[in-house]
Protein backbone atom coordinates (compact mmCIF):
# COMPACT_ATOMS: atom_id res chain seq x y z
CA UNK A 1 -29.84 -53.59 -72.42
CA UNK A 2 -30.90 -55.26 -69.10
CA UNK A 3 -29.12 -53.17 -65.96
CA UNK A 4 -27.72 -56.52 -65.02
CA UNK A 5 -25.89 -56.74 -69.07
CA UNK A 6 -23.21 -54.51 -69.15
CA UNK A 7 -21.17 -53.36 -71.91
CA UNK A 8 -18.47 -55.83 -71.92
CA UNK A 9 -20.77 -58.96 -71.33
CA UNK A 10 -23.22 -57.90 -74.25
CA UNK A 11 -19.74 -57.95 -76.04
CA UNK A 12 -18.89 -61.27 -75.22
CA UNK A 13 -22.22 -62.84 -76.02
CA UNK A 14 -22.27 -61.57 -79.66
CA UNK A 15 -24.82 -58.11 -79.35
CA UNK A 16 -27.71 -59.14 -82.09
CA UNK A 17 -26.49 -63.05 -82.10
CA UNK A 18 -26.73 -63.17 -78.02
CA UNK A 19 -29.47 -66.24 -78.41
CA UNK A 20 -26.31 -68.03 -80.63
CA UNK A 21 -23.16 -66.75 -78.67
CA UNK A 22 -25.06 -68.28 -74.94
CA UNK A 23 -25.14 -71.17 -76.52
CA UNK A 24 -21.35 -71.18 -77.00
CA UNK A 25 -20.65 -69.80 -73.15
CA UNK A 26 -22.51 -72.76 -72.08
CA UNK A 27 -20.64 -74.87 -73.83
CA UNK A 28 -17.25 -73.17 -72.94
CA UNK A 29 -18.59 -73.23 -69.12
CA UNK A 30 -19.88 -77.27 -69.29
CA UNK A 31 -17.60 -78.95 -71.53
CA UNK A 32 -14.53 -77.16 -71.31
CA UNK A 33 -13.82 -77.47 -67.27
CA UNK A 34 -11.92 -74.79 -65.02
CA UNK A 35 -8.68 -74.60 -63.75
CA UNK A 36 -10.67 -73.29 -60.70
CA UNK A 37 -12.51 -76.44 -60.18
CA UNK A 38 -9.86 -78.77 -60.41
CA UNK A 39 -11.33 -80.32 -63.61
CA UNK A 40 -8.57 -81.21 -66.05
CA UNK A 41 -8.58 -78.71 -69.03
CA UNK A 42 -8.62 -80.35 -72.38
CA UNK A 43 -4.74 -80.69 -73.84
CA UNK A 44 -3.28 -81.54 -69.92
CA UNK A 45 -2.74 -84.76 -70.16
CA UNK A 46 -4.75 -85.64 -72.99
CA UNK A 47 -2.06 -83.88 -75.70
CA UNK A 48 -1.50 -86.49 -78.88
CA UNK A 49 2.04 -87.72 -79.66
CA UNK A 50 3.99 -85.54 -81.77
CA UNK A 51 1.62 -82.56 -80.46
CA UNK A 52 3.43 -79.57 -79.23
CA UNK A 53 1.09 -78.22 -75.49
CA UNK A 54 1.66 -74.81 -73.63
CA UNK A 55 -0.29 -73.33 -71.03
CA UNK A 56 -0.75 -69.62 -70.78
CA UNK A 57 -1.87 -67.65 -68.01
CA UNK A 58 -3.87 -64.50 -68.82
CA UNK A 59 -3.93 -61.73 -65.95
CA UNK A 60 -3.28 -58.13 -65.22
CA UNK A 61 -0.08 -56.62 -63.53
CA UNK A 62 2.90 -53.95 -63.89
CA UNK A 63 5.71 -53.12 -66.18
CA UNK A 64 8.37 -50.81 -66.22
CA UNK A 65 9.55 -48.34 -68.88
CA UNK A 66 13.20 -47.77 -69.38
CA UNK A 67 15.16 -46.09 -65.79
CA UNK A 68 15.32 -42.21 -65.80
CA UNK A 69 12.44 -41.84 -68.38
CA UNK A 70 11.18 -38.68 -68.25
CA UNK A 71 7.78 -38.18 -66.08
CA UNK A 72 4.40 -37.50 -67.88
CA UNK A 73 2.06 -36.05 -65.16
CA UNK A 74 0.12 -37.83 -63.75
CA UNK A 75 0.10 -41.17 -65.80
CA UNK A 76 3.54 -41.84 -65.90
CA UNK A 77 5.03 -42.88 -63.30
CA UNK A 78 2.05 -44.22 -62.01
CA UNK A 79 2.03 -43.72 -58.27
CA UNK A 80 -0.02 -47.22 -57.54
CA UNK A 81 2.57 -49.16 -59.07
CA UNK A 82 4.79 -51.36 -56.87
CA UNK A 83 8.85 -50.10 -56.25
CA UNK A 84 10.29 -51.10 -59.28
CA UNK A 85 7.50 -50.79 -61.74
CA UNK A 86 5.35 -48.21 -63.22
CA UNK A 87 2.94 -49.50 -65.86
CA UNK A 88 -0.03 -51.27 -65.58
CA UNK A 89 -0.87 -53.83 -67.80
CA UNK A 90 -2.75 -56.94 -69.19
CA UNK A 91 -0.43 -59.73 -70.35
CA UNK A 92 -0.17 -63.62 -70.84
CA UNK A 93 2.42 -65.75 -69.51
CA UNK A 94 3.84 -69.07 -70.30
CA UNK A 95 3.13 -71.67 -66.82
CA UNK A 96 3.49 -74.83 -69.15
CA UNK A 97 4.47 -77.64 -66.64
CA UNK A 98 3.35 -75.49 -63.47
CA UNK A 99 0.69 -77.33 -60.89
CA UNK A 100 -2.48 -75.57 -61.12
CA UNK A 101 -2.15 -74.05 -57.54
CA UNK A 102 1.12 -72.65 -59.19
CA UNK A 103 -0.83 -71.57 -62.02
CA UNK A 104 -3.93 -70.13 -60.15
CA UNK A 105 -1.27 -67.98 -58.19
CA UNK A 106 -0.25 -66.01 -61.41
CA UNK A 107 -3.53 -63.88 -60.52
CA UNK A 108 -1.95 -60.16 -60.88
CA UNK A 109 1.95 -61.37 -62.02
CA UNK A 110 1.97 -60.93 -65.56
CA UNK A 111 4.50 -60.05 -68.47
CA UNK A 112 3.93 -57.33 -71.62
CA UNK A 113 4.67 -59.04 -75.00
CA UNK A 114 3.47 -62.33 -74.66
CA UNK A 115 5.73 -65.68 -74.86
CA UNK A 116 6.98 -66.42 -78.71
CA UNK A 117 5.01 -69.57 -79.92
CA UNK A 118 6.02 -72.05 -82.85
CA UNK A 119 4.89 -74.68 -84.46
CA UNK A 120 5.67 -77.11 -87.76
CA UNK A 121 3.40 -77.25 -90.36
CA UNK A 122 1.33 -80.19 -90.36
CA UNK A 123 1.65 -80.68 -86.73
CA UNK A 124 -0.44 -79.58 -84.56
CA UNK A 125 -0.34 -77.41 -81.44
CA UNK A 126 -2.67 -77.17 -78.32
CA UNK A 127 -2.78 -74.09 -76.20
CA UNK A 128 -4.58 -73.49 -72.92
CA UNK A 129 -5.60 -70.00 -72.14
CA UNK A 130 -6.60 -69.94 -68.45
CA UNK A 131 -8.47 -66.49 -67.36
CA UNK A 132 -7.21 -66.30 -63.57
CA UNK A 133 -8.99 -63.25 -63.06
CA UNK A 134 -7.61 -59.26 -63.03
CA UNK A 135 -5.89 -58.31 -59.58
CA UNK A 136 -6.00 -54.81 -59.84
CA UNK A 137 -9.43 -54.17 -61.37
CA UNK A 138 -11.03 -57.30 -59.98
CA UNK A 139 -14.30 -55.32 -60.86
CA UNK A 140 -13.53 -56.08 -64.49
CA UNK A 141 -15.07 -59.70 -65.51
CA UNK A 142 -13.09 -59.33 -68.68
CA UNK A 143 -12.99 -62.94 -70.55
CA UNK A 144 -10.21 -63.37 -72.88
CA UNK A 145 -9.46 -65.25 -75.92
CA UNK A 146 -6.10 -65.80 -78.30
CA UNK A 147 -6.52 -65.04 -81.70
CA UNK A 148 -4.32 -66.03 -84.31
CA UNK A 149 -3.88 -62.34 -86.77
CA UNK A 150 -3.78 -63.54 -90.53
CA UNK A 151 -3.90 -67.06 -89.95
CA UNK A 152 -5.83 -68.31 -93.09
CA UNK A 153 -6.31 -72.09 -91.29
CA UNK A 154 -8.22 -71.60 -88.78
CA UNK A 155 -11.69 -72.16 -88.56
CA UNK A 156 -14.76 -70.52 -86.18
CA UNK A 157 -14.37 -72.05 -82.89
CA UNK A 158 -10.56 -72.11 -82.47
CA UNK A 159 -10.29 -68.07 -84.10
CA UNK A 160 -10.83 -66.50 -80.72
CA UNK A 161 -13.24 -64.16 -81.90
CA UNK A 162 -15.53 -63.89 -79.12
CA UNK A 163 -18.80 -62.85 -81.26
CA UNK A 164 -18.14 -66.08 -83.27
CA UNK A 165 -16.24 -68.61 -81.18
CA UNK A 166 -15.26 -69.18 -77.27
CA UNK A 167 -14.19 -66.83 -74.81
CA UNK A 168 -12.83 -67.73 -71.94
CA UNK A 169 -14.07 -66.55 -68.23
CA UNK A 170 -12.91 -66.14 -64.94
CA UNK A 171 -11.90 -69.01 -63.39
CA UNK A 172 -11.76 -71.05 -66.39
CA UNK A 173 -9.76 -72.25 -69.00
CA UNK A 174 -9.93 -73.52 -72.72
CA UNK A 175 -7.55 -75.53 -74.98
CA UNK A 176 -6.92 -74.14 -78.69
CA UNK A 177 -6.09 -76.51 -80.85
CA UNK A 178 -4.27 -75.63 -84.39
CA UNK A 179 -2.71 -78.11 -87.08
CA UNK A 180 -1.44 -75.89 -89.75
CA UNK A 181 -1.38 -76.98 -93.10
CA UNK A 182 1.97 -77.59 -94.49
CA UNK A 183 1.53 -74.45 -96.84
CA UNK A 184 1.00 -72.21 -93.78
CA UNK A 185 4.38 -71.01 -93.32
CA UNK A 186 5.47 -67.68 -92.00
CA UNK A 187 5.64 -64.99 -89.24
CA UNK A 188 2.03 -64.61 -87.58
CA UNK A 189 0.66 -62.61 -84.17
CA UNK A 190 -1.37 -63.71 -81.53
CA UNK A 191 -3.83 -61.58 -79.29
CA UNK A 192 -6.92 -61.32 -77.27
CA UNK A 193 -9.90 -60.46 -79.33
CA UNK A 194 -12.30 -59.94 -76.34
CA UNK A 195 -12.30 -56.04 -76.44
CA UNK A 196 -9.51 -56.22 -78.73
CA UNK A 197 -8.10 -52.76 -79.14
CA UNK A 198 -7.95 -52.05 -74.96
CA UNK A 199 -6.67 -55.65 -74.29
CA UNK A 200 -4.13 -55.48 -77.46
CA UNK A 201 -2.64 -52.02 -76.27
CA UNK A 202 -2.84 -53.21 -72.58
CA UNK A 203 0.03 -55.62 -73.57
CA UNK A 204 -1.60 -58.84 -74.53
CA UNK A 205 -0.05 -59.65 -77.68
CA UNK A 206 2.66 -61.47 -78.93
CA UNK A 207 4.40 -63.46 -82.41
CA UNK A 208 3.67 -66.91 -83.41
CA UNK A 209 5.28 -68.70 -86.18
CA UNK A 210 4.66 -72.05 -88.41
CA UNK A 211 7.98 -73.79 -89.76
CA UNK A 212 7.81 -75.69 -93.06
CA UNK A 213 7.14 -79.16 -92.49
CA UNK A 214 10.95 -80.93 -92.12
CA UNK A 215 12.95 -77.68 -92.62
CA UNK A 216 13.54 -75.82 -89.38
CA UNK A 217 16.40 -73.91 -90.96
CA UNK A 218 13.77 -72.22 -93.04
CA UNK A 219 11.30 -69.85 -92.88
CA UNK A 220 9.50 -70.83 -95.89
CA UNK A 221 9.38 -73.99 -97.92
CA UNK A 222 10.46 -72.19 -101.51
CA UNK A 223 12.34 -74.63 -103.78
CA UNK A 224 15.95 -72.45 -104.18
CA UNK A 225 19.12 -74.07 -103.28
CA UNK A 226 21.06 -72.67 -100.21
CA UNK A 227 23.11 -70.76 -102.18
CA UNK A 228 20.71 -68.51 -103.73
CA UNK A 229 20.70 -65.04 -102.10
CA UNK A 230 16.20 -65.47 -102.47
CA UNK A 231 16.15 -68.84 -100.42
CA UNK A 232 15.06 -68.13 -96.56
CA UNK A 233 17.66 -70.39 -95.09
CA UNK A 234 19.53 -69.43 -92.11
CA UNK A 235 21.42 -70.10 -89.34
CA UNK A 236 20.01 -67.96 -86.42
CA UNK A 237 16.34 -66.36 -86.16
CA UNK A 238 15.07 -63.67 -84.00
CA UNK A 239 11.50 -62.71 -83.72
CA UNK A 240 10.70 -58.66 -82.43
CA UNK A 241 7.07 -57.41 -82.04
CA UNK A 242 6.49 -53.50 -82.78
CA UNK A 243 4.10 -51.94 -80.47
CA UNK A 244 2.94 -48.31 -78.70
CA UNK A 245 2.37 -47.58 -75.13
CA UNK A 246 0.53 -44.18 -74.39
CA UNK A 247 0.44 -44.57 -70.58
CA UNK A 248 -2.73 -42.54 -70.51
CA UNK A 249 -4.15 -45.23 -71.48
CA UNK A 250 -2.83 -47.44 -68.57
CA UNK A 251 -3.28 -45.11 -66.33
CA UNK A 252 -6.94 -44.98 -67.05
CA UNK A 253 -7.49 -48.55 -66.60
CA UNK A 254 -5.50 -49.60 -63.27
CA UNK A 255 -7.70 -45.76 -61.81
CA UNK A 256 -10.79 -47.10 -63.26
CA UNK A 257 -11.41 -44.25 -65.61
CA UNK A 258 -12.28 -44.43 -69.04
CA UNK A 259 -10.10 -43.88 -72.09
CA UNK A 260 -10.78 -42.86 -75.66
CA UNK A 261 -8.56 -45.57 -77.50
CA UNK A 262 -8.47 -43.21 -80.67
CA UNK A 263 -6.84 -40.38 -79.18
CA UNK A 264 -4.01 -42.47 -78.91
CA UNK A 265 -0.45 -40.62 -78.66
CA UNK A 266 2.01 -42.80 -77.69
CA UNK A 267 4.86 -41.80 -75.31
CA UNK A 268 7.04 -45.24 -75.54
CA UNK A 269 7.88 -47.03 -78.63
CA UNK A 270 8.79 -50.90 -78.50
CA UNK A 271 10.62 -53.91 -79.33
CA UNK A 272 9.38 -56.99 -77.64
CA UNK A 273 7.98 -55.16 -74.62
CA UNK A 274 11.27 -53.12 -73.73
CA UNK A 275 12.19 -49.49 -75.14
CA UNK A 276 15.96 -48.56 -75.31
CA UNK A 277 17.85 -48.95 -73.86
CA UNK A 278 16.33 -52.02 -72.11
CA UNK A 279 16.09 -53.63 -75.58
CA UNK A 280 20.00 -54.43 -75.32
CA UNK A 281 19.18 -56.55 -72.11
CA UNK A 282 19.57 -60.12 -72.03
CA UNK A 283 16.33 -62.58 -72.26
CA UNK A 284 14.88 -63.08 -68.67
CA UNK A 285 15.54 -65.93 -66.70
CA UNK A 286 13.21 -68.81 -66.74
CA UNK A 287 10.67 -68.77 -64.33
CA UNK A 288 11.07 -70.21 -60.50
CA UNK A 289 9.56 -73.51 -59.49
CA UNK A 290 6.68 -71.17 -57.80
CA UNK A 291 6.26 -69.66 -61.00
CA UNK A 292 7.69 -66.02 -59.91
CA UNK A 293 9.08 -64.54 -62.84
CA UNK A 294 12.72 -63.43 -62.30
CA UNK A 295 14.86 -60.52 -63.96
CA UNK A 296 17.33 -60.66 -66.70
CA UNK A 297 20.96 -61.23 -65.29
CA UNK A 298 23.13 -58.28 -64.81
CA UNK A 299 22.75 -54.99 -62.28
CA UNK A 300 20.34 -52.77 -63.82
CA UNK A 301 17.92 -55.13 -64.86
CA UNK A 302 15.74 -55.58 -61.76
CA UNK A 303 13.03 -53.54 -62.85
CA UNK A 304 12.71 -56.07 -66.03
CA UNK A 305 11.46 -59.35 -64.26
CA UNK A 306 7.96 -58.95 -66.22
CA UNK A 307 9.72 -58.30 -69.89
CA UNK A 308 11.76 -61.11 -70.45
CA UNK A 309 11.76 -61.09 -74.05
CA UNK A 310 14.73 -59.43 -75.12
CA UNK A 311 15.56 -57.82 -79.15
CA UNK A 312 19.20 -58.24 -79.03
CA UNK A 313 19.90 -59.90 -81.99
CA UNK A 314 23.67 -61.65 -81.65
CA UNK A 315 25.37 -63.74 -84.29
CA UNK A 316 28.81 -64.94 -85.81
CA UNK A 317 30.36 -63.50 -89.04
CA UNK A 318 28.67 -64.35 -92.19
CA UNK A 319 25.93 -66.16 -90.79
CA UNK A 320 22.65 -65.72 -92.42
CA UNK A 321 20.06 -64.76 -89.63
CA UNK A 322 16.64 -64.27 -90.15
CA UNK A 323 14.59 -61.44 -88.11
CA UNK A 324 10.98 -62.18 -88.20
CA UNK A 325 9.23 -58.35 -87.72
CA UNK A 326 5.68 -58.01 -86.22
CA UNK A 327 3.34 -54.91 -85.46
CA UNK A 328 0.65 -55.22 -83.02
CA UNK A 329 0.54 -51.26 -82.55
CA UNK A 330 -1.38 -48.53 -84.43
CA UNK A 331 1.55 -46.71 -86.25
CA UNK A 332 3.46 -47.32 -89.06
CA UNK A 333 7.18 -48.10 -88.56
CA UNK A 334 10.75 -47.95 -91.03
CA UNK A 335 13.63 -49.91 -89.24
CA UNK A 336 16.74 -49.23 -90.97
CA UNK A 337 20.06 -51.35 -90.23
CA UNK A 338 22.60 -49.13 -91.62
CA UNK A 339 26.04 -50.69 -93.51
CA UNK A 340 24.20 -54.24 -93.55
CA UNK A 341 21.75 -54.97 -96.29
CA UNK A 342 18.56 -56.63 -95.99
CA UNK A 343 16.42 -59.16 -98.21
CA UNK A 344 12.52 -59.29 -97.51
CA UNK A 345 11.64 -62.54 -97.98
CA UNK A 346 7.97 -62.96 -96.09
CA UNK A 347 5.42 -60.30 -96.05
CA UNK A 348 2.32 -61.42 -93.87
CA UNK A 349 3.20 -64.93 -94.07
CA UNK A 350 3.78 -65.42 -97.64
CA UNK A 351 6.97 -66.09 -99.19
CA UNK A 352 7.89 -63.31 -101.88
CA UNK A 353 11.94 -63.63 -101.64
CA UNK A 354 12.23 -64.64 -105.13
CA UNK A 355 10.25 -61.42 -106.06
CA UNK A 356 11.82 -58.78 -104.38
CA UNK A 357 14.85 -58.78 -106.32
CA UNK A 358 16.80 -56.27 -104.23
CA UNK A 359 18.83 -55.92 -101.03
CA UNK A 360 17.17 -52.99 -98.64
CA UNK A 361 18.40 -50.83 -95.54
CA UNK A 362 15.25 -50.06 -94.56
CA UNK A 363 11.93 -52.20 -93.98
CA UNK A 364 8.46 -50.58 -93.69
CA UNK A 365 5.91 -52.48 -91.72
CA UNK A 366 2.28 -51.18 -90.73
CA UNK A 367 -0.23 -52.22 -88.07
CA UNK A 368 -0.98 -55.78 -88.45
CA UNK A 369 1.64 -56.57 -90.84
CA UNK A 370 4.66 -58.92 -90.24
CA UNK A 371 7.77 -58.61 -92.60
CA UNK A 372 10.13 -61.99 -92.91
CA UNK A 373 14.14 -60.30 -93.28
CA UNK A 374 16.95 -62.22 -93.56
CA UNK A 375 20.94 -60.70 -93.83
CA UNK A 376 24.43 -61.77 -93.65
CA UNK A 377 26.48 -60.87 -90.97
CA UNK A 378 29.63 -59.26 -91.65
CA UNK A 379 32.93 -60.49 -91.69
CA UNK A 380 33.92 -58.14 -89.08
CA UNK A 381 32.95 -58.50 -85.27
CA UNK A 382 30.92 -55.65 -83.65
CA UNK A 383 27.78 -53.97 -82.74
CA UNK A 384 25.89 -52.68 -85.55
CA UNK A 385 22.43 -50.20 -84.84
CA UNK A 386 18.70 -51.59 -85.99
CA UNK A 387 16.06 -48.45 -84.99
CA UNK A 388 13.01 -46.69 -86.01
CA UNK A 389 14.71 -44.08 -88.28
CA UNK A 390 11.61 -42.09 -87.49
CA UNK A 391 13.52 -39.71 -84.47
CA UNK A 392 9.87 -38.34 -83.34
CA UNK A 393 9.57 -42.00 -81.90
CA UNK A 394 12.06 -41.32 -79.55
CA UNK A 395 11.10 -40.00 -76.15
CA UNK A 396 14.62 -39.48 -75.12
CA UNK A 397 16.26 -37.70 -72.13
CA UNK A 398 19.42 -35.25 -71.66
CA UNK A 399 22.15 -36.79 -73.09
CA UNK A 400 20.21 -40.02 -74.77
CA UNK A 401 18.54 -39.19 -77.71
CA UNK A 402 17.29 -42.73 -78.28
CA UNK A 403 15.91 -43.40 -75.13
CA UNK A 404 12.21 -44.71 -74.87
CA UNK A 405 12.12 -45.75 -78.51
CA UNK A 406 12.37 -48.77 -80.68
CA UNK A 407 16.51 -49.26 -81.38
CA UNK A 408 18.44 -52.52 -80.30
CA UNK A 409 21.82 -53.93 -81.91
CA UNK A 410 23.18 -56.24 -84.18
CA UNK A 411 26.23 -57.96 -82.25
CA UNK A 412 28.54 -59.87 -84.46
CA UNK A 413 31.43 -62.04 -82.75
CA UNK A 414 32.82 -65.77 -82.90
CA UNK A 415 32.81 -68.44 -80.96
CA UNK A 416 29.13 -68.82 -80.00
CA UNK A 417 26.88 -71.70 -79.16
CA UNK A 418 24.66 -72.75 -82.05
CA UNK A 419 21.09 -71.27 -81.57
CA UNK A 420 18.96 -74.25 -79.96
CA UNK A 421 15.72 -72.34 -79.93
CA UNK A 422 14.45 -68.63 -81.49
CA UNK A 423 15.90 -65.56 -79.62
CA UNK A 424 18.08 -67.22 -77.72
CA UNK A 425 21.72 -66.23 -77.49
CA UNK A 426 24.18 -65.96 -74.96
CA UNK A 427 27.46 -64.00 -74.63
């Protein structure tokens, strides 16, 4: 390896298949354009009717763990991190309708758990992924890509695996273009594949979903009438990504030291890039017109303004709401929701609710898996518990037990607005 190829470049251009891989970082470099240049990007402007577009910036920045979590010398806190923050991470975020000198000035403002993305089957969706470059470690020249985990659709050049597709530069960006076939179905995640396991702990994952063609109010496209405890119809749906931080890790990469990813031991455990109790905070507000992210409403949530993806799940009585489950971490997880039962109906984006045959408290879900649940909420208003019934999971501090783990709440009242898009609720 030539002094002038280092490790993460010989990465990117496919090791063995270099000669092949070039070929497809010219092509990526020529045909593709760069936000930086002022070239339009394939998909802006160009999107076909009926085609859903989004723009995502990728970048690095800071997080925050829940207030009053306990210190683990010297990675956590970590004393670089600006007032108010104290993780370093990689992250995308969603600038869809932002100029491109709003977009270019994402460089180093970032979020951990990546925006939810949805799509109907049959229809087709085009995402731009533009690499603005890493603020903190600028010495990093880190492309990225966004991989679609389990998708069975996709072919080579839109699968964001760097050895055998596109990766995306500095100063560049790329359009991904995916028309999922009306048996496609089910709870998905996305994530950067360009050195997958540090950029997928870093933060830079998040859930994507496909609809069945002409049925939004279900998650799969089963033939059962509404009535039938096994169909996937519901009224509200929720999606929650599972994932680890060991700030070690973090730590390591914002000092520019190196990190053995498998001696990981996680200190935080999440839901949607927030551990308890910051997982019963409201979804963040949408961005300003200058693209600056802003925190969730309510005191105490200031130090939130880069997780705005909340796991509060909030619903009337006896409404049938559907939770779609995702793990993007290394650790197997049991959420329990105790005194309201459970029906798996998707496991990894297949439909197996007429299979199951049984109501659960408990769902098990591994790395890489994604579970599809769907319950009925009680009859009776109130705030019911969902957690990682594992208790090692749980950090905690004096007089919290739960804090720094994965637990958020059922709330069940009347009166609300109907759902007009996933996660969102208002009280």
């Amino acid at each position: 390896m030539s002094a002038s190829m280092d490790r993460r470049k010989f990465l990117t251009l496919g090791g063995a298949g270099a000669v092949g891989a070039l070929s497809v970082w010219k092509l990526a470099d020529a045909a593709v354009g760069g936000l930086l240049r002022g070239q339009a990007p394939p998909g802006i402007g160009h999107v076909p009717a009926g085609a859903k577009a989004l723009q995502l910036v990728a970048t690095d920045g800071w997080a925050s763990m829940p207030q009053g979590s306990l210190p683990v010398d010297p990675w956590f806190p970590d004393v670089m991190a600006p007032e108010g923050t104290d993780t370093y991470i990689f992250g995308f975020r969603n600038v869809t309708g932002h100029s491109r000198a709003q977009a270019e000035g994402q460089r180093g403002v970032t979020q951990i758990s990546a925006p939810l993305v949805y799509v109907e089957a049959g229809k087709e969706l085009w995402v731009t992924v533009s690499n603005v470059g890493l603020s903190i470690r600028p010495d990093l020249t880190d492309s990225h890509t966004m991989h679609w985990h389990g998708f069975r659709n996709a072919i080579p050049f839109y699968d964001g695996v760097p050895e055998s597709s596109i990766s995306v530069p500095i100063g560049r960006d790329f359009t991904y273009v995916f028309r999922p076939k009306a048996d496609s179905a089910g709870t998905y995640m996305y994530h950067c594949h360009f050195e997958d396991v540090e950029h997928v702990t870093m933060g830079m994952s998040g859930v994507v979903f496909v609809t069945p063609p002409g049925q939004p109010d279900r998650a799969y496209a089963e033939e059962l009438p509404d009535t039938d405890p096994a169909c996937s119809r519901f009224d509200r749906q929720y999606a929650i990504l599972l994932t680890e931080i060991d700030n070690r890790g973090h730590f390591n990469d914002a000092h520019i030291q190196a990190t053995d990813w498998t001696d990981f031991q996680p200190n935080f455990w999440l839901m949607n890039g927030r551990a308890y109790p910051d997982t019963l905070a409201p979804n963040g507000a949408p961005d300003a017109a200058n693209g600056t992210p802003k925190p969730p409403p309510g005191a105490g949530n200031e130090h939130l303004a880069h997780q705005p993806n909340s796991s509060l799940i909030v619903c009337q009585p006896g409404e049938r709401v559907l939770v779609r489950l995702a793990s993007l971490g290394f650790q197997q997880h049991s959420l329990t929701l105790p005194g309201i039962p459970m029906r798996i109906v998707g496991k990894d984006a297949r439909y197996v609710g007429a299979d199951t045959g049984a109501w659960v408290d408990t769902v098990d879900i591994g790395p890489g898996e994604s579970r599809d649940v769907i319950f009925t909420a009680p009859s009776q208003p109130g705030r019911y518990p969902l957690f990682n019934r594992d208790m090692a999971k749980y950090p905690g501090i004096a007089g919290d037990a739960w804090h720094g783990g994965q637990r958020t709440e059922v709330v069940v009242q009347s009166g609300l607005d109907a759902q007009t898009e996933p996660n969102g609720w208002s009280l």
